[in-house]
C-alpha atoms as a PDB file:
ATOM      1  CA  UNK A   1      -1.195 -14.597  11.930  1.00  0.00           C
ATOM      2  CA  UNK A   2       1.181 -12.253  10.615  1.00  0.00           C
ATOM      3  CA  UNK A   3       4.215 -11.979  12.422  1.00  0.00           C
ATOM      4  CA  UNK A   4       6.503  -8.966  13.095  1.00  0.00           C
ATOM      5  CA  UNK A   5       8.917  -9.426  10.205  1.00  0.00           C
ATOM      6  CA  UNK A   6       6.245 -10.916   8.102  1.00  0.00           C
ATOM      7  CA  UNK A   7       4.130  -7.539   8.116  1.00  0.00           C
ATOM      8  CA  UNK A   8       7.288  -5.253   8.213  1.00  0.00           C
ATOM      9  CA  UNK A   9       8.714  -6.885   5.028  1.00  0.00           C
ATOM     10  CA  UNK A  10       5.310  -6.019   3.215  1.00  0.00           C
ATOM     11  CA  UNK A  11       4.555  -2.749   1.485  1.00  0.00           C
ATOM     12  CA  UNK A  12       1.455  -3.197   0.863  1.00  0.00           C
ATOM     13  CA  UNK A  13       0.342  -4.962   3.491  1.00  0.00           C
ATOM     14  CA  UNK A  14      -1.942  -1.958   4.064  1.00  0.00           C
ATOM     15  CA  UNK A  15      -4.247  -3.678   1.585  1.00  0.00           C
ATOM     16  CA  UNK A  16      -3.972  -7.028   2.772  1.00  0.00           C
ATOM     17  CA  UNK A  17      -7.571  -8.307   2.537  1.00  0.00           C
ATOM     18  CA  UNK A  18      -8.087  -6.268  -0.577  1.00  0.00           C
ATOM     19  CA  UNK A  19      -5.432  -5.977  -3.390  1.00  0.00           C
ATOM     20  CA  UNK A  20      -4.454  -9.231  -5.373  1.00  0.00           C
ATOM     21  CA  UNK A  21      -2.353  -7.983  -8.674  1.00  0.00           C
ATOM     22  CA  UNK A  22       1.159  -6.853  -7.655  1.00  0.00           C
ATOM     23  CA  UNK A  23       2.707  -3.304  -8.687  1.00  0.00           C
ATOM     24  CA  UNK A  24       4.138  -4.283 -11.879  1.00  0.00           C
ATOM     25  CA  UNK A  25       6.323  -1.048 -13.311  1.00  0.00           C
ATOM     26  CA  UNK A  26       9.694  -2.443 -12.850  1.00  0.00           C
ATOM     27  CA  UNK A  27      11.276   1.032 -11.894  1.00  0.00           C
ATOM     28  CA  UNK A  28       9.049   1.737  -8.671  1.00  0.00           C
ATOM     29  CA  UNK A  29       8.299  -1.326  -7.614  1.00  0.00           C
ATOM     30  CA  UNK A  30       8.161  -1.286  -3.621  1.00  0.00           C
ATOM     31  CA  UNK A  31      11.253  -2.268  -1.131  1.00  0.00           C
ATOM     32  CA  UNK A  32      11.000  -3.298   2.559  1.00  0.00           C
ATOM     33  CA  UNK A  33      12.933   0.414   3.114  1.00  0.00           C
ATOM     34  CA  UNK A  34       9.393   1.678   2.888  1.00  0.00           C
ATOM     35  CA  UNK A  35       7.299  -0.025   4.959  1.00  0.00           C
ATOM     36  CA  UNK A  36       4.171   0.681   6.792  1.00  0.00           C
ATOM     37  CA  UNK A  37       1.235  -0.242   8.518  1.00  0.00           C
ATOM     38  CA  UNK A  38      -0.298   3.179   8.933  1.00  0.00           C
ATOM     39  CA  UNK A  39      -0.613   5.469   6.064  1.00  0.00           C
ATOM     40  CA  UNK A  40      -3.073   8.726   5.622  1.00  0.00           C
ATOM     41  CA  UNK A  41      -3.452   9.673   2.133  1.00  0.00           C
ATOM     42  CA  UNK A  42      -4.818  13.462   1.600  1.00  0.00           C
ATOM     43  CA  UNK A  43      -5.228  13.636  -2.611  1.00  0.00           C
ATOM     44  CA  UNK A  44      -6.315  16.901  -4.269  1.00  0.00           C
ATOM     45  CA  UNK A  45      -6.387  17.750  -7.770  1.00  0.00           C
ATOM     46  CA  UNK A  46      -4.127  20.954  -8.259  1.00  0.00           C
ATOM     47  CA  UNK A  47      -5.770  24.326  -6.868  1.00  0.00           C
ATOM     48  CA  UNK A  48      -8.589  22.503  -5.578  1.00  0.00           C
ATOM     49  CA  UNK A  49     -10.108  21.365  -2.206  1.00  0.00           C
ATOM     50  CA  UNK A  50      -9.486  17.420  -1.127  1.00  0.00           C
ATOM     51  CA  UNK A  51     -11.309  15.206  -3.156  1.00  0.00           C
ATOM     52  CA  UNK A  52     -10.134  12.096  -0.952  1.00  0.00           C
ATOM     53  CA  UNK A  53      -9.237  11.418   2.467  1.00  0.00           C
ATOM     54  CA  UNK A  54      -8.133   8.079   3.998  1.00  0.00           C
ATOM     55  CA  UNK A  55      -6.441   6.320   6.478  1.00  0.00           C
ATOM     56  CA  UNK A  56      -5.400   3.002   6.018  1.00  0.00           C
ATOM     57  CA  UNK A  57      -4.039   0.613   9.221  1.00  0.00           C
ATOM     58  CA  UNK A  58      -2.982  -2.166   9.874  1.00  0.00           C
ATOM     59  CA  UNK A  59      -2.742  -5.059  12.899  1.00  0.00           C
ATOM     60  CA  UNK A  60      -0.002  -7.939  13.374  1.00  0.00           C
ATOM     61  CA  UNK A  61      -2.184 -10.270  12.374  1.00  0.00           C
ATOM     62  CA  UNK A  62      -3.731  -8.355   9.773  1.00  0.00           C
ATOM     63  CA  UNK A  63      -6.787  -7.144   9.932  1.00  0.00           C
ATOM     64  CA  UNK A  64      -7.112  -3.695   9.013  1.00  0.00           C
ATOM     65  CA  UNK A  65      -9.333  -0.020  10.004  1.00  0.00           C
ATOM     66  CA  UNK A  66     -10.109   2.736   6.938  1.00  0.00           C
ATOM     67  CA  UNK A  67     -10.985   5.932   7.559  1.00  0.00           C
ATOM     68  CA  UNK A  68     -12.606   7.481   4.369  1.00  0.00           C
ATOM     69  CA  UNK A  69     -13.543  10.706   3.147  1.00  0.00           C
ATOM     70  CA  UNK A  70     -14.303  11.185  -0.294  1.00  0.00           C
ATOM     71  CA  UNK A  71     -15.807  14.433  -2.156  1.00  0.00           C
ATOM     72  CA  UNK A  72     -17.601  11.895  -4.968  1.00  0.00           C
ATOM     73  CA  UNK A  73     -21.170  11.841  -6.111  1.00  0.00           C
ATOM     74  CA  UNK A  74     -21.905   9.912  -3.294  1.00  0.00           C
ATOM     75  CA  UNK A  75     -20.439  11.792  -0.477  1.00  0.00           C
ATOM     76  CA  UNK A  76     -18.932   8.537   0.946  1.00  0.00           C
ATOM     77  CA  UNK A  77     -17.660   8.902   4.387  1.00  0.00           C
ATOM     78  CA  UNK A  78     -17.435   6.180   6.772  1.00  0.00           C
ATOM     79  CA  UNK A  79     -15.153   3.405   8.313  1.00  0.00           C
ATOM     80  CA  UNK A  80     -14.188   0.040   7.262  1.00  0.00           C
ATOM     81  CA  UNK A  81     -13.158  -2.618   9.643  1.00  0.00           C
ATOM     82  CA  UNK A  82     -11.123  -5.936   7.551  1.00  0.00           C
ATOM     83  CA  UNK A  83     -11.354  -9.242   9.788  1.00  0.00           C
ATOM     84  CA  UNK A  84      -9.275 -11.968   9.180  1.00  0.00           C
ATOM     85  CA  UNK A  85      -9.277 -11.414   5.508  1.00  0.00           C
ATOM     86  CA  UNK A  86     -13.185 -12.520   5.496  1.00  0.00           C
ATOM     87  CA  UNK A  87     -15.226 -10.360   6.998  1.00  0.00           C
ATOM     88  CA  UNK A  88     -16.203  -6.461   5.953  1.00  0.00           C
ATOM     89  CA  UNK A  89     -17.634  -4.724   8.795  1.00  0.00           C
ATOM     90  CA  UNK A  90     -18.865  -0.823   8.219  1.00  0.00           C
ATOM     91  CA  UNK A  91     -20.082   2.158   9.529  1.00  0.00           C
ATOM     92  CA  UNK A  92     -21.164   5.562   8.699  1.00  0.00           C
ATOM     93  CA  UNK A  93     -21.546   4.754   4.841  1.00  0.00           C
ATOM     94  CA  UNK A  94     -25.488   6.076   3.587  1.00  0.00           C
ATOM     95  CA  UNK A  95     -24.541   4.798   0.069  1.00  0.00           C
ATOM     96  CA  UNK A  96     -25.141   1.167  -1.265  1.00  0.00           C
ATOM     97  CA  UNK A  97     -22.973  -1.626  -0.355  1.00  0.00           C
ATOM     98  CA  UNK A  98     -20.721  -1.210  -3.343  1.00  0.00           C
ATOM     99  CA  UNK A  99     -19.930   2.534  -2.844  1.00  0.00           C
ATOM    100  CA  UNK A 100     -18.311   1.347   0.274  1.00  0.00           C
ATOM    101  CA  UNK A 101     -16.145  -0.884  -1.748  1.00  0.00           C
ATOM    102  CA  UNK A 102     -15.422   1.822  -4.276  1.00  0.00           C
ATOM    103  CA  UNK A 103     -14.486   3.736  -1.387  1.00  0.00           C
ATOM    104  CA  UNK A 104     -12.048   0.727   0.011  1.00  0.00           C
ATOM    105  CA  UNK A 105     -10.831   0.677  -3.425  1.00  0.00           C
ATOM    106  CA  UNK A 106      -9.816   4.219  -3.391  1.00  0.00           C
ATOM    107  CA  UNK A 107      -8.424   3.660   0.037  1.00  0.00           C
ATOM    108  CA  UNK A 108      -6.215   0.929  -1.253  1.00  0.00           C
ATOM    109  CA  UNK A 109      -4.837   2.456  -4.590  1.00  0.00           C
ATOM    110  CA  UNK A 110      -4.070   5.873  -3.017  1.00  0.00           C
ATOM    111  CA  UNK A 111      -2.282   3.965  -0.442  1.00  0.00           C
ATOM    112  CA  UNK A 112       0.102   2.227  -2.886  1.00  0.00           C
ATOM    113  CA  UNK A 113       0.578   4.769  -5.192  1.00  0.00           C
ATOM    114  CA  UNK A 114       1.880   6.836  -2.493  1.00  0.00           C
ATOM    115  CA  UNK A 115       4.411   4.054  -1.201  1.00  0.00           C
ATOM    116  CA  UNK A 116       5.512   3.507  -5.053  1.00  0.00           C
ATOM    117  CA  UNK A 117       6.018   7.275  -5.268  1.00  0.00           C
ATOM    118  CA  UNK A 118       8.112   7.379  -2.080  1.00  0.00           C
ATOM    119  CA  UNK A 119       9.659   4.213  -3.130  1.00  0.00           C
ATOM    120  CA  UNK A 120      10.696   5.876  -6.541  1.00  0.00           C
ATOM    121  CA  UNK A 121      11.741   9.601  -4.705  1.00  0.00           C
ATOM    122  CA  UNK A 122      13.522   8.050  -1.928  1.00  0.00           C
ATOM    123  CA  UNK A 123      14.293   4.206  -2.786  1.00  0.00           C
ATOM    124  CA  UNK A 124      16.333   3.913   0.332  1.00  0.00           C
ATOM    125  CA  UNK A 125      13.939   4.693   2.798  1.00  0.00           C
ATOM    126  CA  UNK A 126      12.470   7.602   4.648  1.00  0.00           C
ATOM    127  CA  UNK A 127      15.387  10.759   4.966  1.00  0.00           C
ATOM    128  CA  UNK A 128      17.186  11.247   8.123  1.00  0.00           C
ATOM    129  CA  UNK A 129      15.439  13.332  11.127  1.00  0.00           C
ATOM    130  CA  UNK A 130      15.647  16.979  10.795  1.00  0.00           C
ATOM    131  CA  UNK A 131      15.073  19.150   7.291  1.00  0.00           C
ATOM    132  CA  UNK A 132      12.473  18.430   5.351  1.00  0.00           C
ATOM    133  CA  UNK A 133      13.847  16.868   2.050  1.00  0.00           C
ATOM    134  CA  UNK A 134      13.038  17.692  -1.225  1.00  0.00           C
ATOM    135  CA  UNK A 135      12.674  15.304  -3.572  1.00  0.00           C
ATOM    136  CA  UNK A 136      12.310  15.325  -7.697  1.00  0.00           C
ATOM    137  CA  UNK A 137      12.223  12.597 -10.460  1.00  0.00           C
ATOM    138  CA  UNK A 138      11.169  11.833 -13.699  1.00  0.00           C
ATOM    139  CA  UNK A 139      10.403   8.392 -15.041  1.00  0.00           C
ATOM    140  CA  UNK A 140      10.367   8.618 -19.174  1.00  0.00           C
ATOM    141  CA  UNK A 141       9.373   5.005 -19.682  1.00  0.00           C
ATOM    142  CA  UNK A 142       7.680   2.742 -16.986  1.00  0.00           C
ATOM    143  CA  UNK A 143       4.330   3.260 -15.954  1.00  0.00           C
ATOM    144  CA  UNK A 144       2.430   2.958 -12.976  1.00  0.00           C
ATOM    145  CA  UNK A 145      -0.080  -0.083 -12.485  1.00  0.00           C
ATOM    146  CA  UNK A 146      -2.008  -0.647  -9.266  1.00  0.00           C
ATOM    147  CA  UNK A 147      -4.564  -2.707  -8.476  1.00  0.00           C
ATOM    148  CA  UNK A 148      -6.637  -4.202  -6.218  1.00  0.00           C
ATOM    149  CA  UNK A 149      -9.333  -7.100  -6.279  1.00  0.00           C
ATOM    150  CA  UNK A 150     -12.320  -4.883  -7.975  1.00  0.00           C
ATOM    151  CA  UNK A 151     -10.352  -1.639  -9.311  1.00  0.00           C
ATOM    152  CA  UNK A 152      -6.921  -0.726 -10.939  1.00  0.00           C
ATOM    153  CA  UNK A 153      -5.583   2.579 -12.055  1.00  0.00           C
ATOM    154  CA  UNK A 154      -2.431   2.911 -14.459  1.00  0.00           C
ATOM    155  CA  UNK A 155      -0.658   6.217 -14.495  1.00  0.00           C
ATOM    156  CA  UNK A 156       1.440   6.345 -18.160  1.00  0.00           C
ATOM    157  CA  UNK A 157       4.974   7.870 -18.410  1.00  0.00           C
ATOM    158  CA  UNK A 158       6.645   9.878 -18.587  1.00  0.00           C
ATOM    159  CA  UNK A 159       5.706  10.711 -15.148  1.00  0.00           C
ATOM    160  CA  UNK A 160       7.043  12.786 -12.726  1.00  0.00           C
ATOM    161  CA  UNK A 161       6.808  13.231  -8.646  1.00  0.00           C
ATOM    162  CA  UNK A 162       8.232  16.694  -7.285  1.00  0.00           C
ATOM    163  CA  UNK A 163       7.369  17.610  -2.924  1.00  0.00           C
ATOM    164  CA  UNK A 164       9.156  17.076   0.024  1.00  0.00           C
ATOM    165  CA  UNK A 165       9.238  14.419   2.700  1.00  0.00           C
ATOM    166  CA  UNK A 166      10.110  14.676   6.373  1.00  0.00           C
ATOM    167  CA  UNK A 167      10.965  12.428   9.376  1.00  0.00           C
ATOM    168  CA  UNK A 168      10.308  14.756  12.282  1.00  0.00           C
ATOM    169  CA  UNK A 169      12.382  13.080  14.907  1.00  0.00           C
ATOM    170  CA  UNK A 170      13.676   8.994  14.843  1.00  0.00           C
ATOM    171  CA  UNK A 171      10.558   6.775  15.138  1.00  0.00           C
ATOM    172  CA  UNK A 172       8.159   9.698  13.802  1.00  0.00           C
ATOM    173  CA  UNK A 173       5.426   9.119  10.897  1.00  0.00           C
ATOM    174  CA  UNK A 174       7.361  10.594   8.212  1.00  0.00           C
ATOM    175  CA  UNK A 175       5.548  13.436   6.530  1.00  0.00           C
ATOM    176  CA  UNK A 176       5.115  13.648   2.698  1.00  0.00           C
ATOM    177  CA  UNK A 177       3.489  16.748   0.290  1.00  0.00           C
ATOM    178  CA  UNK A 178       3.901  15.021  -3.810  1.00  0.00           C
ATOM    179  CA  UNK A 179       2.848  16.835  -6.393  1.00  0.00           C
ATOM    180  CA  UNK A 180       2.235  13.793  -9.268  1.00  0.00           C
ATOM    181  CA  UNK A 181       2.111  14.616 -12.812  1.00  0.00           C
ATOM    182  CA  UNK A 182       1.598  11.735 -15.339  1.00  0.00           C
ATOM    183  CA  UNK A 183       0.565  11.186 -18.847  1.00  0.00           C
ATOM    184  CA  UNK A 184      -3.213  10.511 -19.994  1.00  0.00           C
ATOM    185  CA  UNK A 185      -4.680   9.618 -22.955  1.00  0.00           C
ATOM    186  CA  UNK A 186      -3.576  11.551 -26.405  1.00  0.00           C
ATOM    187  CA  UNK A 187      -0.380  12.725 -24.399  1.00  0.00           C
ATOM    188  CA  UNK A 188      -2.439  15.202 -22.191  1.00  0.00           C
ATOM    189  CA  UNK A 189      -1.056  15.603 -18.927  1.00  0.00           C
ATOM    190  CA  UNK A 190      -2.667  14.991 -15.049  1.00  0.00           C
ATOM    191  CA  UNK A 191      -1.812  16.276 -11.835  1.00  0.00           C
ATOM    192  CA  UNK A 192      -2.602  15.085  -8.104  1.00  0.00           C
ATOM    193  CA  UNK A 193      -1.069  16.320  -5.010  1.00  0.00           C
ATOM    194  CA  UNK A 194      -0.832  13.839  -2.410  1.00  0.00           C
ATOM    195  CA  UNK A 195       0.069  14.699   1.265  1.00  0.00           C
ATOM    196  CA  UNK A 196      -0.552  12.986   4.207  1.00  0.00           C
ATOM    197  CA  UNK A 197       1.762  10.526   7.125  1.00  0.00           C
ATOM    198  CA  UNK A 198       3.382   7.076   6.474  1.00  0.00           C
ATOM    199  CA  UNK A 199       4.416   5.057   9.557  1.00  0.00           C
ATOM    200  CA  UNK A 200       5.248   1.669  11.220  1.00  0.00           C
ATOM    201  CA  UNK A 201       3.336   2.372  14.578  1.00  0.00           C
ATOM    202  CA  UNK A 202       4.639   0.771  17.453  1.00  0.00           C
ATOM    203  CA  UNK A 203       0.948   0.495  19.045  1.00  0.00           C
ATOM    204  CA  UNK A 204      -0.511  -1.044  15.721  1.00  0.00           C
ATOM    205  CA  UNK A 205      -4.526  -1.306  15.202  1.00  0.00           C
ATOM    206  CA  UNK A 206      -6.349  -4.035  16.708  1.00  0.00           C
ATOM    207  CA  UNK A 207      -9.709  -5.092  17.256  1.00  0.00           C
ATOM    208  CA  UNK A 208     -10.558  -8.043  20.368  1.00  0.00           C
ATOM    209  CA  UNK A 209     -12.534 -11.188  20.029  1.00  0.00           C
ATOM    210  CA  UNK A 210     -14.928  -9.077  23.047  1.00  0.00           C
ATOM    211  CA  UNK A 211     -15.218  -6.411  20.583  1.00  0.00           C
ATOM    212  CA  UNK A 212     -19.092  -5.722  20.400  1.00  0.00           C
ATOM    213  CA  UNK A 213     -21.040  -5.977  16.491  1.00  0.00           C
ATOM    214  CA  UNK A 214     -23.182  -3.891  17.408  1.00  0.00           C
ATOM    215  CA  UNK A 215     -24.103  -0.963  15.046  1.00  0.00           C
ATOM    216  CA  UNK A 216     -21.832  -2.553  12.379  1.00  0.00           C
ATOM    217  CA  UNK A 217     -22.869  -3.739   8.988  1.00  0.00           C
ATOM    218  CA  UNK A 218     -20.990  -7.045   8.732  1.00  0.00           C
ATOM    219  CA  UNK A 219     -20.862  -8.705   5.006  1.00  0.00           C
ATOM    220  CA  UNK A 220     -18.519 -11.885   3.924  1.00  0.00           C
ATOM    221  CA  UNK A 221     -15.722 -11.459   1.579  1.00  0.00           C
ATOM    222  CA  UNK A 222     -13.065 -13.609  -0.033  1.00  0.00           C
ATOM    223  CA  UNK A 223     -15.628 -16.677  -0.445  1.00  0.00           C
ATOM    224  CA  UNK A 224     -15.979 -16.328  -3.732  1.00  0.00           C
ATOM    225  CA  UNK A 225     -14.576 -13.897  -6.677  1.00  0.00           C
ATOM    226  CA  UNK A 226     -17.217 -11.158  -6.421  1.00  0.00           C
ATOM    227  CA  UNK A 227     -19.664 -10.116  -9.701  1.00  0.00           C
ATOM    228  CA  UNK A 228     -18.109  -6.738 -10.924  1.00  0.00           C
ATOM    229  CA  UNK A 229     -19.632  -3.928 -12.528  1.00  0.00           C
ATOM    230  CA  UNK A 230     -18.296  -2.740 -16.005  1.00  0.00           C
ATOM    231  CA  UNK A 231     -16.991   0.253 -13.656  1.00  0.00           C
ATOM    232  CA  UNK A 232     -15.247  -2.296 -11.769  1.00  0.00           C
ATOM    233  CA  UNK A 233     -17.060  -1.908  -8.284  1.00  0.00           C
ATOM    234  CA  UNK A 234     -18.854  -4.872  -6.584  1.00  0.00           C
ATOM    235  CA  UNK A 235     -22.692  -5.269  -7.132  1.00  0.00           C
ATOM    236  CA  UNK A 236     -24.444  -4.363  -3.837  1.00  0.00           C
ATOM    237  CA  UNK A 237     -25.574  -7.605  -3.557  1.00  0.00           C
ATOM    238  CA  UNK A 238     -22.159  -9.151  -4.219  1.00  0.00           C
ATOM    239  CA  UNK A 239     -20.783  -9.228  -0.748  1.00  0.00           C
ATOM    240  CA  UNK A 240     -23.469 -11.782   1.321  1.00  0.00           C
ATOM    241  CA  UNK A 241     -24.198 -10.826   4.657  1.00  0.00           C
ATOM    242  CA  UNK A 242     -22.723 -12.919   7.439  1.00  0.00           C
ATOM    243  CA  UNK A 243     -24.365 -15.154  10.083  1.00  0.00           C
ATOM    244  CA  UNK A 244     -26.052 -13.266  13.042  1.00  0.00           C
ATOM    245  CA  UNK A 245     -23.501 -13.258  15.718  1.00  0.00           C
ATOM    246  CA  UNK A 246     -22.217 -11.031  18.585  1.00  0.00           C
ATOM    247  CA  UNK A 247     -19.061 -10.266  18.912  1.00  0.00           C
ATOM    248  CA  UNK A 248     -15.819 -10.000  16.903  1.00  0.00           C
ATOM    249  CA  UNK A 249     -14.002 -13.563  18.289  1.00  0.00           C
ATOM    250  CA  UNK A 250     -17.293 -15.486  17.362  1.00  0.00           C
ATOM    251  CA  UNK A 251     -17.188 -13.767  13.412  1.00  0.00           C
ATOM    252  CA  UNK A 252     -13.275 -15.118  13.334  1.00  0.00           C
ATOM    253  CA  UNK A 253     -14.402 -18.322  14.696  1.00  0.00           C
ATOM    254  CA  UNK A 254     -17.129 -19.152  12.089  1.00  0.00           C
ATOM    255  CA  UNK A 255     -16.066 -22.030   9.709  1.00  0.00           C
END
């Protein structure tokens, strides 16, 4: 189990069961100033409805809830339920098994891109209660790399992050609005706006051993190193489905 300070000194511990390569551009890399166990991630490309929605949270001991929205070819919406870093449980999805770990993945990234972007804008934490603050900087030479277990995304510099971000009142989810410009391929330059919450909730997610599986998809995760697709999701028959059992305590007690 994950204790208070454990989880608080963690910045991405909002991808706990999930990412395995740390943030490696040395500029942004994340401090405990920006922690969190509850983040919602709205991302839209410039002029454009939202192409992604999540919400990523996290428990004490570390199992996690993802709320996902995404406008891909799939139409993936649905939630994910992480149990003791083992167990996948699901609900809404239509698509194949590995859309709904495409749809973790983009869960995961947006979630620590935003905390390196906040991290880079505001290294010292979130800004005093009160007006909103706004924030602007340019990194010429580091890029961006994020990853997690079956995806990655690197944004090249120079980049640059330009919105405001505002704690309401002490103890508030501090509210963010980026606009994130980077550099592509061939020097051609990209642009997502990323708005959304970031907090360290009090009353954190968490699911009981009495907690019914009922009307969940449960798979297995972590046994192995999954097969991966040369677009870097799992195959849908990657992640094998667990024993038949009833409730969440008996899934965290299987061996």
């Amino acid at each position: 189990m994950i204790g208070g300070s454990g989880r608080r000194c963690l910045a991405l511990a909002l991808v706990v069961a999930v990412a395995t390569a740390p943030l490696s551009s040395r500029a942004v890399e994340p401090r405990a100033a920006w922690t969190t166990n509850d983040i919602s991630v709205v991302e839209t490309a410039s002029g454009h409805e939202a192409s992604a929605s999540t919400r990523f949270e996290v428990g004490n001991n570390g199992d996690a809830r993802i709320t996902v929205s995404l406008d891909d070819t799939a139409h993936s919406r649905g939630t994910i339920l992480l149990i003791a870093g083992r167990w996948m449980l699901t609900q809404g999805f239509s698509a194949p098994a590995a859309n709904e770990i495409h749809a973790m993945d983009v869960a995961a990234l947006n979630s620590q891109l935003v905390i390196v972007l906040l991290t880079a804008a505001l290294p010292k934490g979130p800004p005093p209660p009160g007006t909103p603050r706004h924030v602007l900087v340019t990194e010429k030479n580091n890029p961006i790399r994020i990853a997690t277990e079956t995806a990655s995304a690197e944004y090249g510099a120079p980049w640059t992050v330009d919105g405001t971000v505002s704690a309401p009142a002490a103890d508030a989810p501090v509210t963010y609005h980026l606009s994130f410009t980077w550099s592509a391929e061939e020097q051609h330059q990209m642009t997502r706006v990323f708005s959304g919450t970031v907090s360290d909730a009090q009353s954190a997610v968490s699911f009981p051993d009495s907690m019914k599986l009922a009307g969940w998809t449960v798979r297995a995760i972590g046994s192995q190193p999954p097969a991966v697709s040369a677009g870097g999701a799992r195959s849908a028959g990657s992640l094998p489905p667990a024993p038949k059992v009833a409730t969440v305590g008996e899934l965290r007690s299987l061996p």
